[in-house]
PDB file of N, CA and C in Angstrom:
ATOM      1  N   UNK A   1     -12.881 -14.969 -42.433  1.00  0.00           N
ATOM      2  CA  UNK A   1     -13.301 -15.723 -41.271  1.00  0.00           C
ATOM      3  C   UNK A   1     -12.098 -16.143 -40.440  1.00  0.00           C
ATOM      4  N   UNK A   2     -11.202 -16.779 -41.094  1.00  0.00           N
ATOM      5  CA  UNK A   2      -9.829 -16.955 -40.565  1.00  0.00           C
ATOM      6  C   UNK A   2      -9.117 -15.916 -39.850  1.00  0.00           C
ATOM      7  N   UNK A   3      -9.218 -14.551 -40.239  1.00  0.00           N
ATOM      8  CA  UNK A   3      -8.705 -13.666 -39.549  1.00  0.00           C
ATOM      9  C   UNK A   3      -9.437 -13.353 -38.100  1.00  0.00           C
ATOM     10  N   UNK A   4     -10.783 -13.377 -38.341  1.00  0.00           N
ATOM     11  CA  UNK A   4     -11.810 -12.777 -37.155  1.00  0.00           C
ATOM     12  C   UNK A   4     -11.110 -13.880 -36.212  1.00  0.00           C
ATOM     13  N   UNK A   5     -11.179 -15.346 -36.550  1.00  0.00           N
ATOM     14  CA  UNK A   5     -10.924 -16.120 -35.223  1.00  0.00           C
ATOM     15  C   UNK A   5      -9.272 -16.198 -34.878  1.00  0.00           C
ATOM     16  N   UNK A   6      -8.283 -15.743 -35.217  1.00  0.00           N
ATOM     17  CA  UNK A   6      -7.221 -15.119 -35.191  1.00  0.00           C
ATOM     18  C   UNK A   6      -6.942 -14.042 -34.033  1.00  0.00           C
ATOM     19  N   UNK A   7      -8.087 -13.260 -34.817  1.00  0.00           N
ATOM     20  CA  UNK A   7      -7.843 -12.159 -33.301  1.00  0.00           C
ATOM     21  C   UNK A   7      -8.691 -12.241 -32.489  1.00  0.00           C
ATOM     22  N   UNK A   8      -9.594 -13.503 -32.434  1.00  0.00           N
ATOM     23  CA  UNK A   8     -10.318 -14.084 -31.096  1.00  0.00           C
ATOM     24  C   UNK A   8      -9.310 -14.821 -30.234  1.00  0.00           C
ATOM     25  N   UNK A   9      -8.067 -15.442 -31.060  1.00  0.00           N
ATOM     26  CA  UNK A   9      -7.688 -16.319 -30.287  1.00  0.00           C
ATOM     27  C   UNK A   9      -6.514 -15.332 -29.292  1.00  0.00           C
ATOM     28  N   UNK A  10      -5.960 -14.457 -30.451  1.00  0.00           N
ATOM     29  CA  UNK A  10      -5.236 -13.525 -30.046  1.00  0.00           C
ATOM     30  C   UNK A  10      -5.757 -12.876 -28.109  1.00  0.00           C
ATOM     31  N   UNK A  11      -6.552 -12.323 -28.632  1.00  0.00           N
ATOM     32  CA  UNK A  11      -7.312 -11.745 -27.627  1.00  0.00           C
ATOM     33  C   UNK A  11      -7.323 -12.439 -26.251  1.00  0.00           C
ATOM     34  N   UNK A  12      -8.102 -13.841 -26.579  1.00  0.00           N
ATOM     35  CA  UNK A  12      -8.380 -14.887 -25.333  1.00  0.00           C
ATOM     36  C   UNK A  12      -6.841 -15.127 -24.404  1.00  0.00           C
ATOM     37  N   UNK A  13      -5.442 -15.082 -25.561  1.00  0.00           N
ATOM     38  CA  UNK A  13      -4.347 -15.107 -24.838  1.00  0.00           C
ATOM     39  C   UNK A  13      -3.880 -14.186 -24.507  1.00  0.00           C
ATOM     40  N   UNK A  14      -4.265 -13.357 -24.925  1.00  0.00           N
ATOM     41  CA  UNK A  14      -4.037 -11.701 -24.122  1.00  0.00           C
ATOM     42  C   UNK A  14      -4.419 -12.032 -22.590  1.00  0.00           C
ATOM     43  N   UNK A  15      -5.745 -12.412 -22.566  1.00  0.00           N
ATOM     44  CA  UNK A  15      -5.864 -11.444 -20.935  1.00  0.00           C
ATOM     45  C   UNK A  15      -5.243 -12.724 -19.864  1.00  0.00           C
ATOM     46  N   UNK A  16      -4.467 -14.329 -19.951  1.00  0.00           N
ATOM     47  CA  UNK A  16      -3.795 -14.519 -19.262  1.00  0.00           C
ATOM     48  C   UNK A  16      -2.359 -13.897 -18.958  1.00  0.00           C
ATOM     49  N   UNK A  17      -1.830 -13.539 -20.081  1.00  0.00           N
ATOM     50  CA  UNK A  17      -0.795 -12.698 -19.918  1.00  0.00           C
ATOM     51  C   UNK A  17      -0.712 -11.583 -19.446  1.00  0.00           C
ATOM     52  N   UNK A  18      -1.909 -10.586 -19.721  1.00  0.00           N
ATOM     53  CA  UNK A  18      -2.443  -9.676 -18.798  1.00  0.00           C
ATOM     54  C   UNK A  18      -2.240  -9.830 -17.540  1.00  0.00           C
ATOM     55  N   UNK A  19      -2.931 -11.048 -17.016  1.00  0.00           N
ATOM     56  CA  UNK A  19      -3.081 -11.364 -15.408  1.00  0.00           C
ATOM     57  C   UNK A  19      -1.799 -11.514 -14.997  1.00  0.00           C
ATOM     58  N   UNK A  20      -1.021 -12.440 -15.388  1.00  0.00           N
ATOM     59  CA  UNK A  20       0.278 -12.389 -15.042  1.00  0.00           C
ATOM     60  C   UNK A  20       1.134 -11.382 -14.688  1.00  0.00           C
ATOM     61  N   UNK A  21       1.261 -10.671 -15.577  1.00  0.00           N
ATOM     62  CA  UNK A  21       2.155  -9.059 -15.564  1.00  0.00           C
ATOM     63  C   UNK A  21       1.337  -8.553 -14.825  1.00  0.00           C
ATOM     64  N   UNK A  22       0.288  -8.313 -14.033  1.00  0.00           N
ATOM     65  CA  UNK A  22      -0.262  -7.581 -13.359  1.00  0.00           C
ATOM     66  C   UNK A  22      -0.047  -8.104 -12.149  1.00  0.00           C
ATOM     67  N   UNK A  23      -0.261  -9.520 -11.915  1.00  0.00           N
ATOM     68  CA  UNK A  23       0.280 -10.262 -10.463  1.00  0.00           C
ATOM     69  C   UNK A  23       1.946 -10.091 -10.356  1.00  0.00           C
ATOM     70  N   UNK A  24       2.556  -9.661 -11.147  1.00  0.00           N
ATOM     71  CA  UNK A  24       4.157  -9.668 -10.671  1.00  0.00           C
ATOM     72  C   UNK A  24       4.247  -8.190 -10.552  1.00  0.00           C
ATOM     73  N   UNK A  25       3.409  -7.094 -11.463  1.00  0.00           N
ATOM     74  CA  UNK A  25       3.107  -5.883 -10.887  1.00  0.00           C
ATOM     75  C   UNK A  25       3.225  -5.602  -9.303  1.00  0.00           C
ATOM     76  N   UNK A  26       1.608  -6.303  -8.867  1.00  0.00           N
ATOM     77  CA  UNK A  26       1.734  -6.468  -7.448  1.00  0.00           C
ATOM     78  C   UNK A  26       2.404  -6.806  -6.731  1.00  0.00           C
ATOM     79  N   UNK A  27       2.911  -7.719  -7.018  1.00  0.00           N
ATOM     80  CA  UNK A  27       3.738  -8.792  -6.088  1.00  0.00           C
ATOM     81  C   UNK A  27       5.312  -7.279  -5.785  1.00  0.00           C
ATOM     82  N   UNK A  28       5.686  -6.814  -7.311  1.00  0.00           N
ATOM     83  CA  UNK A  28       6.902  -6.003  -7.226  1.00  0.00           C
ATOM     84  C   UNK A  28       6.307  -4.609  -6.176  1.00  0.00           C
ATOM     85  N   UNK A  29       5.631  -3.946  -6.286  1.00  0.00           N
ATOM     86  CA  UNK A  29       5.072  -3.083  -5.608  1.00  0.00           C
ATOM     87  C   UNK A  29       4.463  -3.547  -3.918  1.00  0.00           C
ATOM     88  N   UNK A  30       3.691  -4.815  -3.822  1.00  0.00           N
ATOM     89  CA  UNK A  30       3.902  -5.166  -2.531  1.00  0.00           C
ATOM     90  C   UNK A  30       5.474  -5.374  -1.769  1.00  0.00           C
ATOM     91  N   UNK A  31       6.018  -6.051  -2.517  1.00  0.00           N
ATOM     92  CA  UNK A  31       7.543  -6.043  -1.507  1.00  0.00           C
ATOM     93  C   UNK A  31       8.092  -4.943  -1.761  1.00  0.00           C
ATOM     94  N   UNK A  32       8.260  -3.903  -2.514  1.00  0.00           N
ATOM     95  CA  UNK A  32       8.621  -2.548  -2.789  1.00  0.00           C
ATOM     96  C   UNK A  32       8.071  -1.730  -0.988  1.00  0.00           C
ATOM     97  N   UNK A  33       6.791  -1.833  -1.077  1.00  0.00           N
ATOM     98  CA  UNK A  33       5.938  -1.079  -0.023  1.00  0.00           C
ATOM     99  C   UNK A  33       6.484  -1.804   1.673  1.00  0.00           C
ATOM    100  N   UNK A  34       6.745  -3.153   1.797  1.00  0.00           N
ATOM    101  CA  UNK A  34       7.237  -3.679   2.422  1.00  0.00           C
ATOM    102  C   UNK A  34       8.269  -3.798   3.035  1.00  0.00           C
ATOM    103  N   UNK A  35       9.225  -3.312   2.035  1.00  0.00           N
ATOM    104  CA  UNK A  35      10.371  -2.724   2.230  1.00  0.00           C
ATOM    105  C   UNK A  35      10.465  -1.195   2.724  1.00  0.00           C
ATOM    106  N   UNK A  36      10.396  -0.682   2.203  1.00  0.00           N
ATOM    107  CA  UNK A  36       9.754   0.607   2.816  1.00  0.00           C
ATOM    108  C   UNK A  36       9.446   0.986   4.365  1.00  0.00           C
ATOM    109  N   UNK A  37       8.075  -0.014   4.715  1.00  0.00           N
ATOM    110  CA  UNK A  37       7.463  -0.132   5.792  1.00  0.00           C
ATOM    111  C   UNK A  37       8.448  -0.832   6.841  1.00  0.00           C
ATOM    112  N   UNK A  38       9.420  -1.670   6.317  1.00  0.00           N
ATOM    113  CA  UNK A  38      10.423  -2.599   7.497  1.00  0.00           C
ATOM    114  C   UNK A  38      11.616  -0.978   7.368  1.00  0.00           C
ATOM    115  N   UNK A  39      11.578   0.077   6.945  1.00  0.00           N
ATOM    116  CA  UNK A  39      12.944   0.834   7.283  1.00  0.00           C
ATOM    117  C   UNK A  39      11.793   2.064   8.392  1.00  0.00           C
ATOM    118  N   UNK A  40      10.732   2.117   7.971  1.00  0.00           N
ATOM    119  CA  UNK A  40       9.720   2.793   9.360  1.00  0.00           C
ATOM    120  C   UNK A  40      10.350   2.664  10.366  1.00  0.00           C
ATOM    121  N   UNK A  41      10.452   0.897  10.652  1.00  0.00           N
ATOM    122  CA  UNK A  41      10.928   0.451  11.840  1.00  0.00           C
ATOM    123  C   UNK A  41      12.167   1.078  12.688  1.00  0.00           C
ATOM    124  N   UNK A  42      12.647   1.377  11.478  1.00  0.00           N
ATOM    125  CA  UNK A  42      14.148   1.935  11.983  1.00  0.00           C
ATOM    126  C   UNK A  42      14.156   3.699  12.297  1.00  0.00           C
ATOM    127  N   UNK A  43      13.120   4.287  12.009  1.00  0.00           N
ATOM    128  CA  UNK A  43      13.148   5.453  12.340  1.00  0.00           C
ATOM    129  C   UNK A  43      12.789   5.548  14.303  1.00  0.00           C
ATOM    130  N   UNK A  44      13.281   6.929  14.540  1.00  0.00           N
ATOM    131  CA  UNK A  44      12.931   7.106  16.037  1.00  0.00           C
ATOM    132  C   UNK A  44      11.302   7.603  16.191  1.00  0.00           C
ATOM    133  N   UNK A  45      10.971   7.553  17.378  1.00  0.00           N
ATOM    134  CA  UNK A  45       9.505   7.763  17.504  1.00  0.00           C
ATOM    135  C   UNK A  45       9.347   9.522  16.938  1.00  0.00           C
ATOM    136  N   UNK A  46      10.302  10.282  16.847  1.00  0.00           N
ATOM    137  CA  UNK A  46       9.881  11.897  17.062  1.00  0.00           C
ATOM    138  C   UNK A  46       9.681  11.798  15.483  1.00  0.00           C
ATOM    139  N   UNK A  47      10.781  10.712  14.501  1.00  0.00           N
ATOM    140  CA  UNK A  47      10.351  10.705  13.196  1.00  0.00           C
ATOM    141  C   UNK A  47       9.164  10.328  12.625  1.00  0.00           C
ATOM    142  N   UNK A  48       8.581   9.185  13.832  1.00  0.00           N
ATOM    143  CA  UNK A  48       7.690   8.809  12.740  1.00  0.00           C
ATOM    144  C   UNK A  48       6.185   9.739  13.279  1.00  0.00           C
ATOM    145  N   UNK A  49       6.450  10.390  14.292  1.00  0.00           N
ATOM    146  CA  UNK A  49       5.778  11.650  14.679  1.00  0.00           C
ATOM    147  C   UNK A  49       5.486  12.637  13.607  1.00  0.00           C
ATOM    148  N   UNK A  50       6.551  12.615  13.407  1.00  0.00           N
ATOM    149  CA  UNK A  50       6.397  13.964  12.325  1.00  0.00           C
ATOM    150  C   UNK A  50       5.373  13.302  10.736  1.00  0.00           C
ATOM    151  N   UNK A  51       5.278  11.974  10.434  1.00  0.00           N
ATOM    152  CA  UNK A  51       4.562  11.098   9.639  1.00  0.00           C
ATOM    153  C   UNK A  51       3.219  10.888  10.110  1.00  0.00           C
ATOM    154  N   UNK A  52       2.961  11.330  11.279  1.00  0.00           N
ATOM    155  CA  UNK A  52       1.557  11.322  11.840  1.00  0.00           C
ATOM    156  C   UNK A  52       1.441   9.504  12.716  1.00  0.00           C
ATOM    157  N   UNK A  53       2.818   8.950  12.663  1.00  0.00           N
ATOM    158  CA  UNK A  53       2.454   7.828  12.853  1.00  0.00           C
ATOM    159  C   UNK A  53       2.651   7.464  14.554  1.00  0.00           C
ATOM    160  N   UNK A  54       2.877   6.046  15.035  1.00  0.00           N
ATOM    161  CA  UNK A  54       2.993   5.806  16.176  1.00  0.00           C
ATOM    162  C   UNK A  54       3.906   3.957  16.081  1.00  0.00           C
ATOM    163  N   UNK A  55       4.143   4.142  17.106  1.00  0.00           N
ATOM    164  CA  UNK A  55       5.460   2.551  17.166  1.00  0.00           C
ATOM    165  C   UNK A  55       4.777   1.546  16.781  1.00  0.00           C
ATOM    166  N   UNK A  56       3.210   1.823  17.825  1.00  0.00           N
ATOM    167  CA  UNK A  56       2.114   0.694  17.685  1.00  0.00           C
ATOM    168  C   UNK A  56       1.520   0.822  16.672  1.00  0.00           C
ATOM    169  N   UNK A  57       1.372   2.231  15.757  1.00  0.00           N
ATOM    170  CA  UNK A  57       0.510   1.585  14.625  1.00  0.00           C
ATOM    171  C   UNK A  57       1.517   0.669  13.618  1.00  0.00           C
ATOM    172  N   UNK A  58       2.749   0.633  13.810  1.00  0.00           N
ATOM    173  CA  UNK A  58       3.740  -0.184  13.249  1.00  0.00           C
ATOM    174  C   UNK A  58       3.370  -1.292  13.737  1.00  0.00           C
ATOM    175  N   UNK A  59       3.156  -1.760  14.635  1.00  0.00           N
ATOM    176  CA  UNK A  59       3.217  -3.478  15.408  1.00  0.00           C
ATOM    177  C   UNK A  59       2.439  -3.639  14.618  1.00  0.00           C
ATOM    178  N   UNK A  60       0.955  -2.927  14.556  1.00  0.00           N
ATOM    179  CA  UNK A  60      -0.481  -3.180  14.274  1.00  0.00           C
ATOM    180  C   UNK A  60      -0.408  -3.978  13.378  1.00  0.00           C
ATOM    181  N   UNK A  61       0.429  -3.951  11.836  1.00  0.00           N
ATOM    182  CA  UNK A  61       0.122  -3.599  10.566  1.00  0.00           C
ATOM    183  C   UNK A  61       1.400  -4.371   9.927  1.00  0.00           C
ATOM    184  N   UNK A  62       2.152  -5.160  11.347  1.00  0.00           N
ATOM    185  CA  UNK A  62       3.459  -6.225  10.642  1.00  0.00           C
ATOM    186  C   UNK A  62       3.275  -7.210  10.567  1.00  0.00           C
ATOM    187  N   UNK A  63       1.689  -7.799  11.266  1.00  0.00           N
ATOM    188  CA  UNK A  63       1.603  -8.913  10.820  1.00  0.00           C
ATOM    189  C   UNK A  63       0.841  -9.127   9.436  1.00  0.00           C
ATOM    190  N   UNK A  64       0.429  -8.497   8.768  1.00  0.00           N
ATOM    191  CA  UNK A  64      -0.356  -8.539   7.929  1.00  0.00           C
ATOM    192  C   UNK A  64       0.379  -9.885   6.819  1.00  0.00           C
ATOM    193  N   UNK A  65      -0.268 -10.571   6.107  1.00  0.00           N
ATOM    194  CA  UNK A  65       0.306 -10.883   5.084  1.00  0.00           C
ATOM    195  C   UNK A  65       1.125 -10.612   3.920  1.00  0.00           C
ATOM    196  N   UNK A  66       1.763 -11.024   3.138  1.00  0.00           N
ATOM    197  CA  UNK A  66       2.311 -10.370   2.315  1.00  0.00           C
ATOM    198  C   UNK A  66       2.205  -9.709   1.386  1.00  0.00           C
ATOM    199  N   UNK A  67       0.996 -10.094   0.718  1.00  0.00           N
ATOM    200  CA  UNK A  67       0.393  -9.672  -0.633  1.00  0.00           C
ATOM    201  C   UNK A  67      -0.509  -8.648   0.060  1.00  0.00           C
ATOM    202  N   UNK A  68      -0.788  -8.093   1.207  1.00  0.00           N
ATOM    203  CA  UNK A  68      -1.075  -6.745   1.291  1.00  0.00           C
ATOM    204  C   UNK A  68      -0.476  -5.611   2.184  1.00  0.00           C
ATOM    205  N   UNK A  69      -1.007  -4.706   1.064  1.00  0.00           N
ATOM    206  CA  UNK A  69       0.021  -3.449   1.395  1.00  0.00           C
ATOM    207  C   UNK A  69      -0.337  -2.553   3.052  1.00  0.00           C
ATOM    208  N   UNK A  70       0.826  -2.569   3.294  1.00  0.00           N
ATOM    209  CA  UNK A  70       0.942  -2.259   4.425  1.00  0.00           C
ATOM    210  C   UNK A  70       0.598  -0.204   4.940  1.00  0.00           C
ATOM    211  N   UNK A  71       0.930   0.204   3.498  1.00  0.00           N
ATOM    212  CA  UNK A  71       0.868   1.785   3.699  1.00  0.00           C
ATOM    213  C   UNK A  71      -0.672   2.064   3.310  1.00  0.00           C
ATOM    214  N   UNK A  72      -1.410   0.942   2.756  1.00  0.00           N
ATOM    215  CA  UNK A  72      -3.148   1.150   2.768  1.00  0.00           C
ATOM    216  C   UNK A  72      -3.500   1.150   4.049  1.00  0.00           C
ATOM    217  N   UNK A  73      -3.140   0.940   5.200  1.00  0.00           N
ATOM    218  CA  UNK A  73      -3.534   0.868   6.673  1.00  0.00           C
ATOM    219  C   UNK A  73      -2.756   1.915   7.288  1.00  0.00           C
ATOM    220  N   UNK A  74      -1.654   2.356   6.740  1.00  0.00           N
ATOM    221  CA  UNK A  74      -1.217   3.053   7.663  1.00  0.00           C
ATOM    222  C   UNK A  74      -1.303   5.007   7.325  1.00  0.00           C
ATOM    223  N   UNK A  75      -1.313   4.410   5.670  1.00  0.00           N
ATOM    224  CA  UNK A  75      -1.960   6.241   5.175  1.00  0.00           C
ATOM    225  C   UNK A  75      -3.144   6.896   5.996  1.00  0.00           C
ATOM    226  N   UNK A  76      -4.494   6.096   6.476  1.00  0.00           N
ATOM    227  CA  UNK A  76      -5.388   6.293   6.800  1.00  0.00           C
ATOM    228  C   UNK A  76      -5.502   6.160   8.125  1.00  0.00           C
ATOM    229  N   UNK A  77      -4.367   6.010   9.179  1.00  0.00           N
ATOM    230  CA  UNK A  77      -4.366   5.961  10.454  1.00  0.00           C
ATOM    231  C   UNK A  77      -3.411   7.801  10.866  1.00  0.00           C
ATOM    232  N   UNK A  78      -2.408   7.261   9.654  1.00  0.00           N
ATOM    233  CA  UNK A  78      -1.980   9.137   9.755  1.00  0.00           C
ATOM    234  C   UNK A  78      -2.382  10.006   9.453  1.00  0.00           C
ATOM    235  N   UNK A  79      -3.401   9.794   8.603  1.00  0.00           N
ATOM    236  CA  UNK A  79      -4.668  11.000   7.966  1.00  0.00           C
ATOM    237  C   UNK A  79      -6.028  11.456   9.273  1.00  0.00           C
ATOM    238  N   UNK A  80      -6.219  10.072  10.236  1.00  0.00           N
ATOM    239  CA  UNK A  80      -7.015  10.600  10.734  1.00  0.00           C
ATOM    240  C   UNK A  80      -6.650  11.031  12.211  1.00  0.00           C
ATOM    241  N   UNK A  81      -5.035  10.655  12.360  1.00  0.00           N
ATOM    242  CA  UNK A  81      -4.538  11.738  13.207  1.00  0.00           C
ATOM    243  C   UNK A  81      -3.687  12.908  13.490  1.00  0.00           C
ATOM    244  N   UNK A  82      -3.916  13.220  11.393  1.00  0.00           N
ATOM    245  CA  UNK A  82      -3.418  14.370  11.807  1.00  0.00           C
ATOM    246  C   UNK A  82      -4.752  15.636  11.575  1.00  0.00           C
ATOM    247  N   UNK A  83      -5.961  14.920  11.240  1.00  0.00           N
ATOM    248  CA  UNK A  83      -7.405  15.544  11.612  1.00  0.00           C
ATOM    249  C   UNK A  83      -7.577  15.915  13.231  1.00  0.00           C
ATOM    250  N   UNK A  84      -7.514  14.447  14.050  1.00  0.00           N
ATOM    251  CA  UNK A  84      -7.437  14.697  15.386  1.00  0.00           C
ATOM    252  C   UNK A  84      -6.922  15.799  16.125  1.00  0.00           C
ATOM    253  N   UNK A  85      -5.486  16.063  15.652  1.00  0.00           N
ATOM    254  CA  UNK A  85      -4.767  17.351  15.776  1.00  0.00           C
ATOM    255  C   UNK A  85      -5.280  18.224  15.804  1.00  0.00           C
ATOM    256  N   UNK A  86      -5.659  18.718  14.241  1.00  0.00           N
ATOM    257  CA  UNK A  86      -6.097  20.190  13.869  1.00  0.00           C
ATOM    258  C   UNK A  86      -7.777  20.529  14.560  1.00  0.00           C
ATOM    259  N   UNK A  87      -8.363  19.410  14.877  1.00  0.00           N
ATOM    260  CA  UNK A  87      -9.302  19.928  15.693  1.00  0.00           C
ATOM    261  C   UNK A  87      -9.147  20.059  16.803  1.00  0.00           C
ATOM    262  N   UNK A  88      -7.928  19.298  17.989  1.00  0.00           N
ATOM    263  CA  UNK A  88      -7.293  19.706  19.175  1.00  0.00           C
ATOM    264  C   UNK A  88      -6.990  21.462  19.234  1.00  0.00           C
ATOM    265  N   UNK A  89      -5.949  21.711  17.859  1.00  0.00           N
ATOM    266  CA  UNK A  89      -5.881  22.929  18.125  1.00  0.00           C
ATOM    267  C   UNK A  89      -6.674  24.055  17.661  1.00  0.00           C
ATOM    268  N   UNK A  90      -7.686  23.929  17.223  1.00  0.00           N
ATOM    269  CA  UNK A  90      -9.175  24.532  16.881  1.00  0.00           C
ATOM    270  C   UNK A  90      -9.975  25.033  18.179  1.00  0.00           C
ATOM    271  N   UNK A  91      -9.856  23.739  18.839  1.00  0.00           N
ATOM    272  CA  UNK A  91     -10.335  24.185  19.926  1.00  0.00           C
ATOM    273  C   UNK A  91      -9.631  24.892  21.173  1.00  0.00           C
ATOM    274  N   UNK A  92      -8.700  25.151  21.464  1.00  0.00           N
ATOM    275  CA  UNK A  92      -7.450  25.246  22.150  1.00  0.00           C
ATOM    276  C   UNK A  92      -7.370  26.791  21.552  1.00  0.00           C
ATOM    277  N   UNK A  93      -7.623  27.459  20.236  1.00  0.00           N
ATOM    278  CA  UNK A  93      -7.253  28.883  19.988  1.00  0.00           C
ATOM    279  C   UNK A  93      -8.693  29.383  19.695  1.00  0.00           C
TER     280      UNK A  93
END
């Protein structure tokens, strides 16, 4: 009996520690991505062209808070223009 509630208790302190290491997870990977996203800034427009991106979808997406990631908004703004594209030149040949 002693053992079963042992590795009940075990357990129950598991998943705060869990949470923890998973919030500094994030936290390391949000400013990781953040960082990242502030050297965008520093590229020229023909670079971030070639990324599918634009200056303004940079403004868009700097104010965001911190704890979210900034390349979840911006993967899906370059994905759907570099769709835009390939149906420009679809139609065009």
């Amino acid at each position: 009996m002693a053992t079963i509630h042992a590795a009940q208790t075990m357990h129950q302190t598991a998943r705060p520690v869990a949470r923890v290491v998973n919030a500094i997870g994030n936290f390391l990977s949000a400013w990781k991505n953040r960082r990242d996203f502030y050297r965008m800034g520093e590229m020229s427009d023909t670079e971030l062209a070639d990324i599918g991106l634009t200056r303004s979808d940079l403004n868009v997406v700097v104010d965001l808070p911190f704890n979210r990631d900034p390349t979840t908004y911006l993967g899906p703004l370059a994905e759907a223009r570099r769709r835009e594209i390939e149906v420009a030149a679809r139609q065009i040949a």
